[in-house]
C-alpha atoms as a PDB file:
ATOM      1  CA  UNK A   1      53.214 -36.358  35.802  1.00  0.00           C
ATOM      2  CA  UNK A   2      52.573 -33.557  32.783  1.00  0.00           C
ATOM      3  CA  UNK A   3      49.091 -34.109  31.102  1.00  0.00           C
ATOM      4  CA  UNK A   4      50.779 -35.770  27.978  1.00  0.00           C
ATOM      5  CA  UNK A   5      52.124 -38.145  30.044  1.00  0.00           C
ATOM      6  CA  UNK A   6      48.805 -38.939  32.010  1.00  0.00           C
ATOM      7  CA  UNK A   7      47.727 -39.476  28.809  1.00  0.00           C
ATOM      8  CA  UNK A   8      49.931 -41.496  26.802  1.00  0.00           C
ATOM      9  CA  UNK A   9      48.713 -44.751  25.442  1.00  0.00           C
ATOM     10  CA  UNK A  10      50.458 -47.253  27.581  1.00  0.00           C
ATOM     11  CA  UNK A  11      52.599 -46.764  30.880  1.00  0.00           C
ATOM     12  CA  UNK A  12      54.461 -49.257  33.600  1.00  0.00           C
ATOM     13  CA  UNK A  13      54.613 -49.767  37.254  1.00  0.00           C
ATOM     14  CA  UNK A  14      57.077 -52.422  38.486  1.00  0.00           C
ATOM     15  CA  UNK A  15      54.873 -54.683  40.054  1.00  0.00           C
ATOM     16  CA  UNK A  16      56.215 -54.458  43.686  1.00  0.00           C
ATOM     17  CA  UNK A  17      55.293 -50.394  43.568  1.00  0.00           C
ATOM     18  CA  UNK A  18      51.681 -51.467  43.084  1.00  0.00           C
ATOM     19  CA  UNK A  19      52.043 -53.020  47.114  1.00  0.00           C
ATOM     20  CA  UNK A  20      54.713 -49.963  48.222  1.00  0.00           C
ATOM     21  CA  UNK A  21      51.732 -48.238  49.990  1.00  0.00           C
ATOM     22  CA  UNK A  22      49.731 -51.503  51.331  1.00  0.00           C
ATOM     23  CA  UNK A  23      49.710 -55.218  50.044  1.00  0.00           C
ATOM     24  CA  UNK A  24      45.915 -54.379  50.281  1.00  0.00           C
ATOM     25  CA  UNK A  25      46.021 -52.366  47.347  1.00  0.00           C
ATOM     26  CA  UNK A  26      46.692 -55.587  45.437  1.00  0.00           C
ATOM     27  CA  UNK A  27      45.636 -58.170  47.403  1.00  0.00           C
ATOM     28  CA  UNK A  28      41.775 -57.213  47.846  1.00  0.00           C
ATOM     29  CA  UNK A  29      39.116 -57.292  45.280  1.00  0.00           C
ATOM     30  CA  UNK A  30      39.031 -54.324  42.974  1.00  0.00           C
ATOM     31  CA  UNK A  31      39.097 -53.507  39.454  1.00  0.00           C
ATOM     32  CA  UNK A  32      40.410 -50.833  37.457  1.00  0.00           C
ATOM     33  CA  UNK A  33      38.971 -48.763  34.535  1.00  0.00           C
ATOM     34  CA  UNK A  34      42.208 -49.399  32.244  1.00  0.00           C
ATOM     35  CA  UNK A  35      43.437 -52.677  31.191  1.00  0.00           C
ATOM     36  CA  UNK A  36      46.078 -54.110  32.700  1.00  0.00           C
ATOM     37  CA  UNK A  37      49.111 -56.824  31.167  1.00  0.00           C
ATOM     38  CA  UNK A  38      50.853 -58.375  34.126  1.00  0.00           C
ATOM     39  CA  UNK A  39      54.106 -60.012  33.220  1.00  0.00           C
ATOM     40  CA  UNK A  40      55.551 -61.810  36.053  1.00  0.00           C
ATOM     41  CA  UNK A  41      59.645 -62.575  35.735  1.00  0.00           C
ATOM     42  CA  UNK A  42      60.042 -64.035  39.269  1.00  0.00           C
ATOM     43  CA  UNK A  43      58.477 -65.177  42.353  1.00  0.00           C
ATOM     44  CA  UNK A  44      54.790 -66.947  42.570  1.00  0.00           C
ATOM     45  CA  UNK A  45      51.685 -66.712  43.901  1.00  0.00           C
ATOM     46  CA  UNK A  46      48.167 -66.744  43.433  1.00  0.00           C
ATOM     47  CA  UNK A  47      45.838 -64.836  41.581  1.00  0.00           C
ATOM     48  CA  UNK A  48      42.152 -64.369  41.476  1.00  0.00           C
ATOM     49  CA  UNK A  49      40.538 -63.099  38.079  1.00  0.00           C
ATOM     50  CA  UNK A  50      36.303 -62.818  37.572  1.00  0.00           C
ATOM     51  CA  UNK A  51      36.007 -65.070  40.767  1.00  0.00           C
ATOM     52  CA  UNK A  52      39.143 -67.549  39.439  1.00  0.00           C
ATOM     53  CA  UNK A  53      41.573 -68.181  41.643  1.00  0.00           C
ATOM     54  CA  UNK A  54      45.105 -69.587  39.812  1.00  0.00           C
ATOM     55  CA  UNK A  55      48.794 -70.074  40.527  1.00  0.00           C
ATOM     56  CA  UNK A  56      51.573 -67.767  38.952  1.00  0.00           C
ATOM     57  CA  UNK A  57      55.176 -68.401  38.637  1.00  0.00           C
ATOM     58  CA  UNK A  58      58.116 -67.072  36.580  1.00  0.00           C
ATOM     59  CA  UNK A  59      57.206 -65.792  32.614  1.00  0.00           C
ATOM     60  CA  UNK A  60      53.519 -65.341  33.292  1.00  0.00           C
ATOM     61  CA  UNK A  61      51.527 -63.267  31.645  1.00  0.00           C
ATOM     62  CA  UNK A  62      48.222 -62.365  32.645  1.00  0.00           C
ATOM     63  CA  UNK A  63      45.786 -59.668  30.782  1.00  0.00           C
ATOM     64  CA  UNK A  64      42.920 -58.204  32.887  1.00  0.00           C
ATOM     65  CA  UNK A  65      40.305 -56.437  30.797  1.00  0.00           C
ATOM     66  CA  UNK A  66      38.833 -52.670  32.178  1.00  0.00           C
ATOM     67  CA  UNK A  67      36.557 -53.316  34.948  1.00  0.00           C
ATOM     68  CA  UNK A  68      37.093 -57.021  36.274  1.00  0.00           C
ATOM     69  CA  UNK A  69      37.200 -57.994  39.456  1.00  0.00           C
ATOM     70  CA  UNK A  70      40.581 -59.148  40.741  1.00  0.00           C
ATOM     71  CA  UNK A  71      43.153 -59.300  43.239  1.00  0.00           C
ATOM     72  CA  UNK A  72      46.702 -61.277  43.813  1.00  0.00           C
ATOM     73  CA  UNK A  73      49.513 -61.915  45.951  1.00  0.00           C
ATOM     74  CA  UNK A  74      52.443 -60.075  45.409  1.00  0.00           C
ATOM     75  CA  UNK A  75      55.618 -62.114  47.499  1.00  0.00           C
ATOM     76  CA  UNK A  76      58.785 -60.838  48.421  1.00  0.00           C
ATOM     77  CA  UNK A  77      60.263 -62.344  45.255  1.00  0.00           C
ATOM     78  CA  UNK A  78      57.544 -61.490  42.994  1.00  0.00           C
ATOM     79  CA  UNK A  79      58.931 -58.913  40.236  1.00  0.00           C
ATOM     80  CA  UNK A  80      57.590 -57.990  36.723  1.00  0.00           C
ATOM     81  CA  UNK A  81      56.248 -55.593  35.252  1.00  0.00           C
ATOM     82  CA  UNK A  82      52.312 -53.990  35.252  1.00  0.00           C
ATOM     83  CA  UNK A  83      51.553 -52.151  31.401  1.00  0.00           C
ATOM     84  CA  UNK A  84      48.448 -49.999  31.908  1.00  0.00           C
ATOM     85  CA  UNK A  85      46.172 -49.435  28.637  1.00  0.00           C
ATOM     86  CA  UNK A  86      44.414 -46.059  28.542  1.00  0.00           C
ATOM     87  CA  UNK A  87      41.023 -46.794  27.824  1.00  0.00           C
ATOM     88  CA  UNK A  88      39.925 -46.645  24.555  1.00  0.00           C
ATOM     89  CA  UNK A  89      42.675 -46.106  23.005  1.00  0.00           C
ATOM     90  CA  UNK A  90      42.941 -47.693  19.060  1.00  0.00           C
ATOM     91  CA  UNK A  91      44.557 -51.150  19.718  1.00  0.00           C
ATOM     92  CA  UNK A  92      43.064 -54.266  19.922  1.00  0.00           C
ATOM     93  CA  UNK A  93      43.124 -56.116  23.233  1.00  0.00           C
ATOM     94  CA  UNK A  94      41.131 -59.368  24.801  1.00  0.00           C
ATOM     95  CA  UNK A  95      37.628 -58.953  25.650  1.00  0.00           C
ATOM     96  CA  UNK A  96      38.280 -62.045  27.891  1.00  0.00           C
ATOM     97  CA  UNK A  97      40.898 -62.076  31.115  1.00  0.00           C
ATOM     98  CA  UNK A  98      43.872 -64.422  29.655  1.00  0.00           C
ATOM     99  CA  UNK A  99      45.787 -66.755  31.940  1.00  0.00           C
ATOM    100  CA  UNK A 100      49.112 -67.344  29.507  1.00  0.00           C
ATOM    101  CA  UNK A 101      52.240 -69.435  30.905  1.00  0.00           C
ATOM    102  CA  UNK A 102      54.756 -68.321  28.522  1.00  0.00           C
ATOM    103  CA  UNK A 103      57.070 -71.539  27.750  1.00  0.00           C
ATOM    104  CA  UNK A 104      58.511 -70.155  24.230  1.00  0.00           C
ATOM    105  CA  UNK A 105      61.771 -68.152  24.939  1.00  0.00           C
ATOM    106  CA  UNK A 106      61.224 -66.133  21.881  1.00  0.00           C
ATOM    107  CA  UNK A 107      58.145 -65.026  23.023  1.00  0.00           C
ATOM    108  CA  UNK A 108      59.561 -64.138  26.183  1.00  0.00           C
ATOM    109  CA  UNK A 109      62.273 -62.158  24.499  1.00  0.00           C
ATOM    110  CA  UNK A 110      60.297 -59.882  22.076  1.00  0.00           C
ATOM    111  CA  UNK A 111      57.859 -59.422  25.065  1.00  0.00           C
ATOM    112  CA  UNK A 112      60.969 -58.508  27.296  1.00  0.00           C
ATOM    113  CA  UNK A 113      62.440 -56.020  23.870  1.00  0.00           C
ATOM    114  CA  UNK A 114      58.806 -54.158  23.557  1.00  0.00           C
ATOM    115  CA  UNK A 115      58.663 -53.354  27.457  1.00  0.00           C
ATOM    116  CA  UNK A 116      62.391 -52.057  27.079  1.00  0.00           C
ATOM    117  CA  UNK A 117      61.677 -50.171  24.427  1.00  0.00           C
ATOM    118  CA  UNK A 118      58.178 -48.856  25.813  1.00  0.00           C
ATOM    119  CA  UNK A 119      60.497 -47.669  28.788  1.00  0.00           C
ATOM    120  CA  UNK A 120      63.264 -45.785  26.766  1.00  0.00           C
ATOM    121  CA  UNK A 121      60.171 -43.944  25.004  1.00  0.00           C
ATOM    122  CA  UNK A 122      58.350 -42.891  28.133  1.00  0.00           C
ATOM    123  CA  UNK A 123      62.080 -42.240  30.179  1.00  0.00           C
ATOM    124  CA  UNK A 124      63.726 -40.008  27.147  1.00  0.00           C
ATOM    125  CA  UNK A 125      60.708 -38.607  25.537  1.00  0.00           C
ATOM    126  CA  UNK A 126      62.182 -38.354  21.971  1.00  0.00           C
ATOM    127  CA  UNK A 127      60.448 -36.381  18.958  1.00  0.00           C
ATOM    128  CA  UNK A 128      56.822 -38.225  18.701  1.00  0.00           C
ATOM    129  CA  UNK A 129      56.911 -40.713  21.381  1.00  0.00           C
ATOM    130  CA  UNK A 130      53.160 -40.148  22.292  1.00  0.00           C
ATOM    131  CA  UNK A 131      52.688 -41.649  19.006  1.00  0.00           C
ATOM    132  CA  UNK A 132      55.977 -44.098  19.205  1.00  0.00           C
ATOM    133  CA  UNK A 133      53.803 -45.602  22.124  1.00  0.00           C
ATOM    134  CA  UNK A 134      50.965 -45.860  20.743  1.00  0.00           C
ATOM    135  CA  UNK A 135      52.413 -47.759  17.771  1.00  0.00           C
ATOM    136  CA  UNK A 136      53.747 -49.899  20.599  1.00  0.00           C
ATOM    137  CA  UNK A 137      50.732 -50.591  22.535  1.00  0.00           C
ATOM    138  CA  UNK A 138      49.339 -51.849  19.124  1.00  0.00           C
ATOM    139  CA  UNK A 139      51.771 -54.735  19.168  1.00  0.00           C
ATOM    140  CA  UNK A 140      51.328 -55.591  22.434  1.00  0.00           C
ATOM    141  CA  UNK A 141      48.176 -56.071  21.605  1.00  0.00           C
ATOM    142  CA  UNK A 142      49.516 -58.243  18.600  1.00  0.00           C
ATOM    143  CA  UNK A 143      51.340 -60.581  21.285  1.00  0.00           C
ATOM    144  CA  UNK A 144      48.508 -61.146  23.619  1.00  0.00           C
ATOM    145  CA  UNK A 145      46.638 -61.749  20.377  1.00  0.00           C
ATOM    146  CA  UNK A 146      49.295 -64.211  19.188  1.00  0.00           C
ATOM    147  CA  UNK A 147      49.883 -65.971  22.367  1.00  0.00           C
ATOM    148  CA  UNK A 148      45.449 -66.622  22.991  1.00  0.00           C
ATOM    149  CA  UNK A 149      45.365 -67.506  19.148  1.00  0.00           C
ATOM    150  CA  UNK A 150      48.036 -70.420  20.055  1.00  0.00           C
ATOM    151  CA  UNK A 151      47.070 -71.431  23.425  1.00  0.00           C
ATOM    152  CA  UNK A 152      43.624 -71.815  22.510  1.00  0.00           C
ATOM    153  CA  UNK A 153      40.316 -71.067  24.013  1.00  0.00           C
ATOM    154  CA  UNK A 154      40.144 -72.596  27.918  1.00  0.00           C
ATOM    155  CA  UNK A 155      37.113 -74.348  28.899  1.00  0.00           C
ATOM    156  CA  UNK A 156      34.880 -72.734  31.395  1.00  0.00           C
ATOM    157  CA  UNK A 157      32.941 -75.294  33.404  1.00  0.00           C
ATOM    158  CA  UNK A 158      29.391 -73.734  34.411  1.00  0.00           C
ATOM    159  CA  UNK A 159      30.808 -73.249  38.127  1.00  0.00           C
ATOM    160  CA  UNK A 160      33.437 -70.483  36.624  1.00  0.00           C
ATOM    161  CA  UNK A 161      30.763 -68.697  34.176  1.00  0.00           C
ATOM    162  CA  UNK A 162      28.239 -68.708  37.121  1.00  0.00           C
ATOM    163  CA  UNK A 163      30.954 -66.917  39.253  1.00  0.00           C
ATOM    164  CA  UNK A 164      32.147 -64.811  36.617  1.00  0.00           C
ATOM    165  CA  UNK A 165      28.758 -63.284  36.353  1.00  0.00           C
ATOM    166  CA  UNK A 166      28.417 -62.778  39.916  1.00  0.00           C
ATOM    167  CA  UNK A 167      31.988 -60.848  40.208  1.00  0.00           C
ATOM    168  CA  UNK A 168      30.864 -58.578  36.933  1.00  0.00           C
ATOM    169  CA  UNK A 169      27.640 -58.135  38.839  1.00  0.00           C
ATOM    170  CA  UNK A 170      28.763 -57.358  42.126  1.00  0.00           C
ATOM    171  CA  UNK A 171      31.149 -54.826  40.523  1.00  0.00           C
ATOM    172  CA  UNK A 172      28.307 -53.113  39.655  1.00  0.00           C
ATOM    173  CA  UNK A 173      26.675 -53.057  42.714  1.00  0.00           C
ATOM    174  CA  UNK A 174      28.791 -53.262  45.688  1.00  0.00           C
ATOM    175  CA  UNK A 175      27.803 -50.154  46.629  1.00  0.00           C
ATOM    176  CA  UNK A 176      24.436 -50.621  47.279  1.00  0.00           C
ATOM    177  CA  UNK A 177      24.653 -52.162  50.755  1.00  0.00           C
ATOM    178  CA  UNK A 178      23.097 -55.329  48.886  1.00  0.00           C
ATOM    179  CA  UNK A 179      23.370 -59.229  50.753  1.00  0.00           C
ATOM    180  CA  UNK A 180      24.525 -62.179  48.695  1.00  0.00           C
ATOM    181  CA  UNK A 181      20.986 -63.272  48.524  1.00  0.00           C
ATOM    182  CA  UNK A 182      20.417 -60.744  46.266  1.00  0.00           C
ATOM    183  CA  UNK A 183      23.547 -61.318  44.024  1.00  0.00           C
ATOM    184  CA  UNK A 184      22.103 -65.075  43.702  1.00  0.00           C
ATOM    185  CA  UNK A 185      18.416 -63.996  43.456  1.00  0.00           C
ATOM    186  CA  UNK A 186      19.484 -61.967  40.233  1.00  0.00           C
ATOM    187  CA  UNK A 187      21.277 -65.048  38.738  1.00  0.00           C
ATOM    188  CA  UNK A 188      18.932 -66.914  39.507  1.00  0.00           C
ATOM    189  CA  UNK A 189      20.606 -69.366  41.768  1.00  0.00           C
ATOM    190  CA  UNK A 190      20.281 -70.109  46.094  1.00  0.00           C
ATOM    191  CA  UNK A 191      23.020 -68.620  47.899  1.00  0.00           C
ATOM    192  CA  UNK A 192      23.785 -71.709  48.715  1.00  0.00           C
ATOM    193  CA  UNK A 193      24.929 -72.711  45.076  1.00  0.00           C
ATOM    194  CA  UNK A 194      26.599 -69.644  44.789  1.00  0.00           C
ATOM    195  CA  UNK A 195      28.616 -69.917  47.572  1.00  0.00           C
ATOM    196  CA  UNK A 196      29.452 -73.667  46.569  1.00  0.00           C
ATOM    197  CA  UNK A 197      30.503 -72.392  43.200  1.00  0.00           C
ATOM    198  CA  UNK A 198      32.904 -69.804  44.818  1.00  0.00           C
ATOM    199  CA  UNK A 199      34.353 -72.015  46.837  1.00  0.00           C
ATOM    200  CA  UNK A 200      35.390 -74.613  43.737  1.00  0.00           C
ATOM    201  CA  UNK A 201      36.169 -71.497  41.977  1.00  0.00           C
ATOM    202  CA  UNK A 202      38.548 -69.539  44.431  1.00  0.00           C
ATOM    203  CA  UNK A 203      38.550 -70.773  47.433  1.00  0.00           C
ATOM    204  CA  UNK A 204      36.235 -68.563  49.791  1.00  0.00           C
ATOM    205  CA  UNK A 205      32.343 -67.748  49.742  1.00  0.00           C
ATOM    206  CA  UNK A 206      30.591 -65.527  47.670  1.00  0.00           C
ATOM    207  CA  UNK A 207      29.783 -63.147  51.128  1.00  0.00           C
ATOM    208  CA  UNK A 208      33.707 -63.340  51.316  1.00  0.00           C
ATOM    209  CA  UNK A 209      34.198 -61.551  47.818  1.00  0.00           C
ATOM    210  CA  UNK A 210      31.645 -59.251  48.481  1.00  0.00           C
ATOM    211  CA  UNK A 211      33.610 -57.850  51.837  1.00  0.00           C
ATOM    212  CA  UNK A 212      36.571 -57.595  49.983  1.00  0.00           C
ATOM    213  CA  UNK A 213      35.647 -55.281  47.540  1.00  0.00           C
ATOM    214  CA  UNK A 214      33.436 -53.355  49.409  1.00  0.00           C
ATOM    215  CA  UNK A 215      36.850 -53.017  52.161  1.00  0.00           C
ATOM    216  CA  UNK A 216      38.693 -52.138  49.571  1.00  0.00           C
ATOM    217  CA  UNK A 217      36.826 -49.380  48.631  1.00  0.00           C
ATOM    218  CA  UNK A 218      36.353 -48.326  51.803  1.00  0.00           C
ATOM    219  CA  UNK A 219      40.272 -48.632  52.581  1.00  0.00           C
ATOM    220  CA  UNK A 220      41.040 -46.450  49.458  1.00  0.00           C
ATOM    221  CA  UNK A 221      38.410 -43.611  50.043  1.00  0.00           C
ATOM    222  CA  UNK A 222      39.666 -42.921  53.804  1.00  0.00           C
ATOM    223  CA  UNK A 223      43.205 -43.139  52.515  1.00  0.00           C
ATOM    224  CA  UNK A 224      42.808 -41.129  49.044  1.00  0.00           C
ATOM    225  CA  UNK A 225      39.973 -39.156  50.363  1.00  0.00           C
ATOM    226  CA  UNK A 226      38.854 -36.541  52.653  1.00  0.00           C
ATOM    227  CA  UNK A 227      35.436 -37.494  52.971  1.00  0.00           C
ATOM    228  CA  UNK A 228      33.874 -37.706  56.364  1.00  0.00           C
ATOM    229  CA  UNK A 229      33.813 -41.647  57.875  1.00  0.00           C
ATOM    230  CA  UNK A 230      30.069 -41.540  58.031  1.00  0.00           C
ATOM    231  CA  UNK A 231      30.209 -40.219  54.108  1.00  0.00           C
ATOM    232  CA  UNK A 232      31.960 -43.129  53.052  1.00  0.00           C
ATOM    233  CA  UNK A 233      29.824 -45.564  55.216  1.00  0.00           C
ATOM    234  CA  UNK A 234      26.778 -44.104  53.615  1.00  0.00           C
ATOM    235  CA  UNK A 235      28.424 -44.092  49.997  1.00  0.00           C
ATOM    236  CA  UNK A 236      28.997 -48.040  50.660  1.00  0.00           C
ATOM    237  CA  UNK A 237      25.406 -48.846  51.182  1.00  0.00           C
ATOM    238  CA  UNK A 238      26.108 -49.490  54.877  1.00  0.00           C
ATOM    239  CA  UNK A 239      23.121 -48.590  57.530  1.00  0.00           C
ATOM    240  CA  UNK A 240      25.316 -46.013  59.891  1.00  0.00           C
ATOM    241  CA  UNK A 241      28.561 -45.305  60.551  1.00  0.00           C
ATOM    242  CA  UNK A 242      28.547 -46.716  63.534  1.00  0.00           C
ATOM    243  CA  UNK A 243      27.763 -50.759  61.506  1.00  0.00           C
ATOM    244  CA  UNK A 244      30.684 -49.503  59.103  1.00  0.00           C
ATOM    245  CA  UNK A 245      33.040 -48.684  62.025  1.00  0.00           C
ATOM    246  CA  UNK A 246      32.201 -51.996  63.457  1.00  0.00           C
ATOM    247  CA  UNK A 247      32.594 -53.767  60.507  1.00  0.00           C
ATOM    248  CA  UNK A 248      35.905 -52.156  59.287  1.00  0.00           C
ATOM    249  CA  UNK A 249      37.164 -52.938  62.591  1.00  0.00           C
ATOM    250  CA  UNK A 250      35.948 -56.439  62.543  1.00  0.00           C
ATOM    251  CA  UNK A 251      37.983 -57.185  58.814  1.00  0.00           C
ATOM    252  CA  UNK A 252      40.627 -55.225  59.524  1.00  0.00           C
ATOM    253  CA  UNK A 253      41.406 -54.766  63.319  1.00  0.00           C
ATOM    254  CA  UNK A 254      41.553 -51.155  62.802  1.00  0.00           C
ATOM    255  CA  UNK A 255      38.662 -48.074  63.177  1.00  0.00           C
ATOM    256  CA  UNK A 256      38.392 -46.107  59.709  1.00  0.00           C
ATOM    257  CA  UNK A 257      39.993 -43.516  61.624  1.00  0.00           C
ATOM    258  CA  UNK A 258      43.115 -45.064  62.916  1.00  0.00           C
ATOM    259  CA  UNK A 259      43.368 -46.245  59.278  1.00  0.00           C
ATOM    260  CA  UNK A 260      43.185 -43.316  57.645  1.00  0.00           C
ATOM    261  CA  UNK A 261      45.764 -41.468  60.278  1.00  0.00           C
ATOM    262  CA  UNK A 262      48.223 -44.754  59.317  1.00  0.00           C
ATOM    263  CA  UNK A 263      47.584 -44.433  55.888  1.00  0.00           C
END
């Protein structure tokens, strides 16, 4: 990819090319430093945004802001399209992740035109279409805008605010080799609670977020990385290499190095 192209306002994956190299890679908790517009055509599944856990199905869209915690299932029927924002850049997009079944076929069609056209820019490169995208990330931004301004704002019960706080905070610190009694010490709840509000939220326990995004990051270092095992373990916040060894191998039924030769 040329440097104009790395840095071009918008660009697409087809959302079955996010799992080509490992359904962990969308599956396990991460986040990303661009924002991301997923627009689901076919196939369903679940998704899990800020500590959320909802169902997806056909004409879905689904906006993840820079930097929140998420993961989702990506089926062998599952196909769409992923639109990655570079950050920064001057359009306006949702502070807030946006859950938006989209019922209106109009709305599905001029969504459907603006990711066809998006693709003809990036595909031909004609005369200015650094700046033709850019003028077409802004109305992207217009939809999303549109399509949250008609929808309405969703009600967020005090289990889902509690748990969004503890995904944005264990984003921050995951790395620190921190327990979840920390995490609930911080926000000021038992571990207890916030394990009971994970659970209502998503489905698993707040320790059970925390693994998966620290195993995540330790999947994509030994597989994008040539840093030593014990490196990584100590870059993770984990005791020894020998505790991260165990524990990779305990999540994943693989050593870090059998991984990484896989991978």
């Amino acid at each position: 990819m040329s440097d104009s192209a790395s840095l071009a306002a918008v660009r697409l994956v087809a959302i079955p090319r996010l799992a080509a190299a490992g359904r962990w890679r969308v599956e396990a908790m991460r986040s990303l430093c661009e924002p991301m517009l997923l627009w689901f055509t076919a196939g369903q599944g679940r998704i899990t945004v800020a500590g959320a856990t909802r169902g997806y199905s056909a004409r879905t869209a689904i906006f993840i802001p820079a930097g929140t915690m998420h993961g989702f299932e990506v089926g062998p029927q599952s196909r769409g399209t992923a639109v990655f924002f570079t950050r920064g850049g001057p359009f306006l997009l949702p502070l807030q992740p946006q859950h938006l079944p989209v019922r209106d076929p109009a709305a599905q069609q001029e969504l459907s035109r603006m990711l066809g056209t998006i693709a003809r820019e990036i595909e031909t490169r004609p005369l200015a279409w650094e700046r033709a995208l850019m003028h077409q990330a802004g109305l992207l931004g217009i939809w999303l805008e549109r399509q949250v301004a008609q929808r309405g704002a969703e009600p967020q019960d005090a289990s889902r605010r509690l748990v969004a706080r503890y995904t944005m905070l264990l984003e921050r610190e995951f790395r620190r080799g921190l327990g979840v009694g920390h995490f609930a010490g911080e926000l000021g709840v038992t571990p207890t609670h916030l394990s009971r509000c994970c659970r209502q939220t998503c489905g698993r326990p707040a320790s059970a977020l925390l693994h998966d995004r620290v195993l995540f990051e330790a999947r994509r270092m030994l597989a994008e990385t040539d840093l030593p095992v014990h490196r990584i373990a100590e870059s993770l916040g984990f005791t020894s290499p020998a505790y991260f060894t165990r524990a990779f191998g305990h999540l994943t039924g693989q050593s870090p190095s059998a991984f990484r030769r896989a991978s």
